[in-house]
Protein backbone atom coordinates (compact mmCIF):
# COMPACT_ATOMS: atom_id res chain seq x y z
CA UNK A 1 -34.34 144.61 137.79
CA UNK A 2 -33.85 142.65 140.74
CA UNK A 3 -35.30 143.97 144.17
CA UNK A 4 -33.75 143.68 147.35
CA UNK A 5 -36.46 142.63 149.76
CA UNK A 6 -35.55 143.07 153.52
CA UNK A 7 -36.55 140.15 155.77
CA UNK A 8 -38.09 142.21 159.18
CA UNK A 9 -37.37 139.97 161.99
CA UNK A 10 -39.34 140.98 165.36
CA UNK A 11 -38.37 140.16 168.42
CA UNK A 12 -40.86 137.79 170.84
CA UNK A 13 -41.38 135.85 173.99
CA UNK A 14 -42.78 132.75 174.74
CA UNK A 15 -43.75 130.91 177.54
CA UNK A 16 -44.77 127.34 177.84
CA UNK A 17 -45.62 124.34 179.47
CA UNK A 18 -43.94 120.88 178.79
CA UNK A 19 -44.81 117.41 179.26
CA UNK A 20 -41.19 116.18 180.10
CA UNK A 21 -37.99 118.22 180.47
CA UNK A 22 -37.08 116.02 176.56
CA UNK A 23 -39.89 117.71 174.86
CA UNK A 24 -37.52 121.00 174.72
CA UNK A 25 -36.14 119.57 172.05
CA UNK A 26 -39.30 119.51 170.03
CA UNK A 27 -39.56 123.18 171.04
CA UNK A 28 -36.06 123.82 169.84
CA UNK A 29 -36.62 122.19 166.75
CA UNK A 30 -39.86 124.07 165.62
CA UNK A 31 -38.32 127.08 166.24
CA UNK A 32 -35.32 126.12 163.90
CA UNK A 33 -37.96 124.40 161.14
CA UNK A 34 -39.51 128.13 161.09
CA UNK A 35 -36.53 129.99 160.72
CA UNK A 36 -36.57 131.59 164.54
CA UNK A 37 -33.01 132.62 166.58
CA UNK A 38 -33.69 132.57 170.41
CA UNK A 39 -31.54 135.20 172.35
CA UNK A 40 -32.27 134.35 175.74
CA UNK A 41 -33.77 131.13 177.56
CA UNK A 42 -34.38 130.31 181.68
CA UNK A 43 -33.82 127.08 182.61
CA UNK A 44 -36.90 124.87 182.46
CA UNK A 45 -38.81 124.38 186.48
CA UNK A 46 -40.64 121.64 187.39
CA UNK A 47 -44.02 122.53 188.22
CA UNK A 48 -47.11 121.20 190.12
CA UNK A 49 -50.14 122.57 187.98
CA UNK A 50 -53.01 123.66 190.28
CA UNK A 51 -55.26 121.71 187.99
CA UNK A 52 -54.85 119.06 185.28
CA UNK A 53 -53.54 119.72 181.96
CA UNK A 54 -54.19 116.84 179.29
CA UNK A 55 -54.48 114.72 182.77
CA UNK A 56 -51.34 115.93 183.88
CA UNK A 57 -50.89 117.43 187.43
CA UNK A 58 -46.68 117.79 187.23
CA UNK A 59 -45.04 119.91 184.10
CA UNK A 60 -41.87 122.00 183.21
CA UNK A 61 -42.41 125.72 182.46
CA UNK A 62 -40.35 128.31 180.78
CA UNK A 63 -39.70 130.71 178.72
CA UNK A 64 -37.54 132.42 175.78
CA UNK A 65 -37.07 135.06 174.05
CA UNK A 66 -35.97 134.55 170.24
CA UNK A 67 -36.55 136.40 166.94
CA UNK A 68 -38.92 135.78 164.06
CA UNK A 69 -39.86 137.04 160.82
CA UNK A 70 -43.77 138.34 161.64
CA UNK A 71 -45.28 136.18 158.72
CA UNK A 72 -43.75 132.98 160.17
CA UNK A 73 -45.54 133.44 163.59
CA UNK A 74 -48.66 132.14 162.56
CA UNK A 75 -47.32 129.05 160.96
CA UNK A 76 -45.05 128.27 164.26
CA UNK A 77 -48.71 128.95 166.64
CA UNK A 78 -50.52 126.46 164.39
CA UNK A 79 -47.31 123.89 165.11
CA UNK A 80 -47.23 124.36 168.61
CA UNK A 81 -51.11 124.25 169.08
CA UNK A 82 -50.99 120.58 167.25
CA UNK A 83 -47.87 119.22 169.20
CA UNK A 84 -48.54 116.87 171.88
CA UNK A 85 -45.53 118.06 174.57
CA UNK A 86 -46.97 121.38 174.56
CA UNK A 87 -49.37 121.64 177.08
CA UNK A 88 -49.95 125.56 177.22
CA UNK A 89 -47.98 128.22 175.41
CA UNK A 90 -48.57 132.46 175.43
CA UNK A 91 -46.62 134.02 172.29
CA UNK A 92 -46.43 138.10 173.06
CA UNK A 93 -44.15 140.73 171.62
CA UNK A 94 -42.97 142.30 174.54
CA UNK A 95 -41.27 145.85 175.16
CA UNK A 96 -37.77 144.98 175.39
CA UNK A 97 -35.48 147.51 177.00
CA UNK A 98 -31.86 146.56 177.42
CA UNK A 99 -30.34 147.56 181.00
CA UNK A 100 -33.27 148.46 182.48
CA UNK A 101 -36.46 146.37 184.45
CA UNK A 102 -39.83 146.92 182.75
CA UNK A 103 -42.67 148.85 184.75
CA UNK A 104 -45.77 148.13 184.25
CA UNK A 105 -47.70 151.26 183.13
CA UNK A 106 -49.50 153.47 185.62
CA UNK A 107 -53.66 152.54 186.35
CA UNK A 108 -55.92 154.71 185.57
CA UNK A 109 -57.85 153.43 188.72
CA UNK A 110 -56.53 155.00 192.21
CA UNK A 111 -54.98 153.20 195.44
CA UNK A 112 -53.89 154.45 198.79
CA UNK A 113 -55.85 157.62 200.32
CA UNK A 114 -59.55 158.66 198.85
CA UNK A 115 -59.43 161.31 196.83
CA UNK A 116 -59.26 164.84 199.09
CA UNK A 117 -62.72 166.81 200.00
CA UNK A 118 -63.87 169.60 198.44
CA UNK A 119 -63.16 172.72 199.87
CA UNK A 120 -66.52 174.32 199.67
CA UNK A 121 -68.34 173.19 203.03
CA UNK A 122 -71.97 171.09 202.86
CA UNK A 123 -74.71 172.58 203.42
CA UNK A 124 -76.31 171.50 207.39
CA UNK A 125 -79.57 171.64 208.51
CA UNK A 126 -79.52 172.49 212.31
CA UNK A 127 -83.31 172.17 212.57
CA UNK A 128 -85.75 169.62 211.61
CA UNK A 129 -88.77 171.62 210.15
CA UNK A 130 -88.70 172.83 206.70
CA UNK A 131 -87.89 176.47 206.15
CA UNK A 132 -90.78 178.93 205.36
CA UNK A 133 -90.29 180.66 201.80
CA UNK A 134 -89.64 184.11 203.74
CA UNK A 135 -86.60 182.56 205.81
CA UNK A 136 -85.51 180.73 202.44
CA UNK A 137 -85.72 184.82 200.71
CA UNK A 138 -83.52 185.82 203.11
CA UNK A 139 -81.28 182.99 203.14
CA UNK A 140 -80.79 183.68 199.23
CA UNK A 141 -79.88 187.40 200.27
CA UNK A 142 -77.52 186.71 202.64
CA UNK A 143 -75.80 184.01 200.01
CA UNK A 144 -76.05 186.55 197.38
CA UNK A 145 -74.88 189.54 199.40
C-alpha cells in the first residue's frame, strides 16, 4: 500500500543583515539548496550599523517572505548561522493577512488618563487630636443609621 504523505509548507519571514549587496546570492541559494519558495522580497538598504558587526560599521538589510516545509527550518538556521555574509538574521512565522495592515495586539498595561476615582469619598480628618471612643460610638451610629 503506498501512502500519500502531504509535504506542509509554512509560510515565514526573514530579515537579515549582509556583508555586500553580492552576498544575496548566497541567501538566494540556501534558500533554493533547502527547498524554500520566497513570495515577496524589499529591495536590499544600505545601512550604517550603530555598532560593529564582525568589524563592520556599513551593511545591507532586508527582508523576505518565502515558504518552507517546518522540518527544513532548522537545517536552513544552522546554514545561515555558519555563513560568513550573514551578519545577523531573525527567522519568525508571522501572521499574514492578505489586504489588510497588521496591528499589533492591545497591552495589557494602560496609557493616556489614570484610571478614574472611586466614587465613594475618603475619609478627612478636620481635627488633629484623636477621637475619644464615645465620639468614635457615635460616629459608628450615625454610619450605621
Amino acid at each position: 500500500m503506498n501512502e500519500i504523505t502531504e509535504q506542509v509548507v509554512k509560510e515565514y519571514e526573514i530579515s537579515y543583515i549582509l556583508k555586500d549587496e553580492a552576498d544575496f546570492k548566497t541567501l538566494q541559494d540556501l534558500l533554493v539548496a533547502h527547498e524554500g519558495e520566497v513570495f515577496s522580497e524589499t529591495a536590499l538598504r544600505n545601512v550604517v550599523l550603530s555598532y560593529p558587526i564582525k568589524k563592520q560599521t556599513q551593511a545591507f538589510f532586508g527582508y523576505l517572505h518565502f515558504k518552507m516545509d517546518p522540518e527544513k527550518i532548522k537545517s536552513f538556521d544552522h546554514d545561515l548561522k555558519f555563513n560568513t555574509p550573514v551578519l545577523r538574521f531573525l527567522i519568525v512565522t508571522p501572521p499574514f493577512v492578505k489586504g489588510k495592515s497588521t496591528v499589533a495586539p492591545k497591552s495589557k498595561f494602560r496609557t493616556g488618563s489614570p484610571a478614574p476615582k472611586s466614587e465613594t469619598p475618603t475619609p478627612t480628618r478636620t481635627d488633629s487630636l484623636p477621637l475619644s471612643n464615645e465620639d468614635l460610638e457615635k460616629k459608628i451610629e450615625e454610619i450605621l443609621n
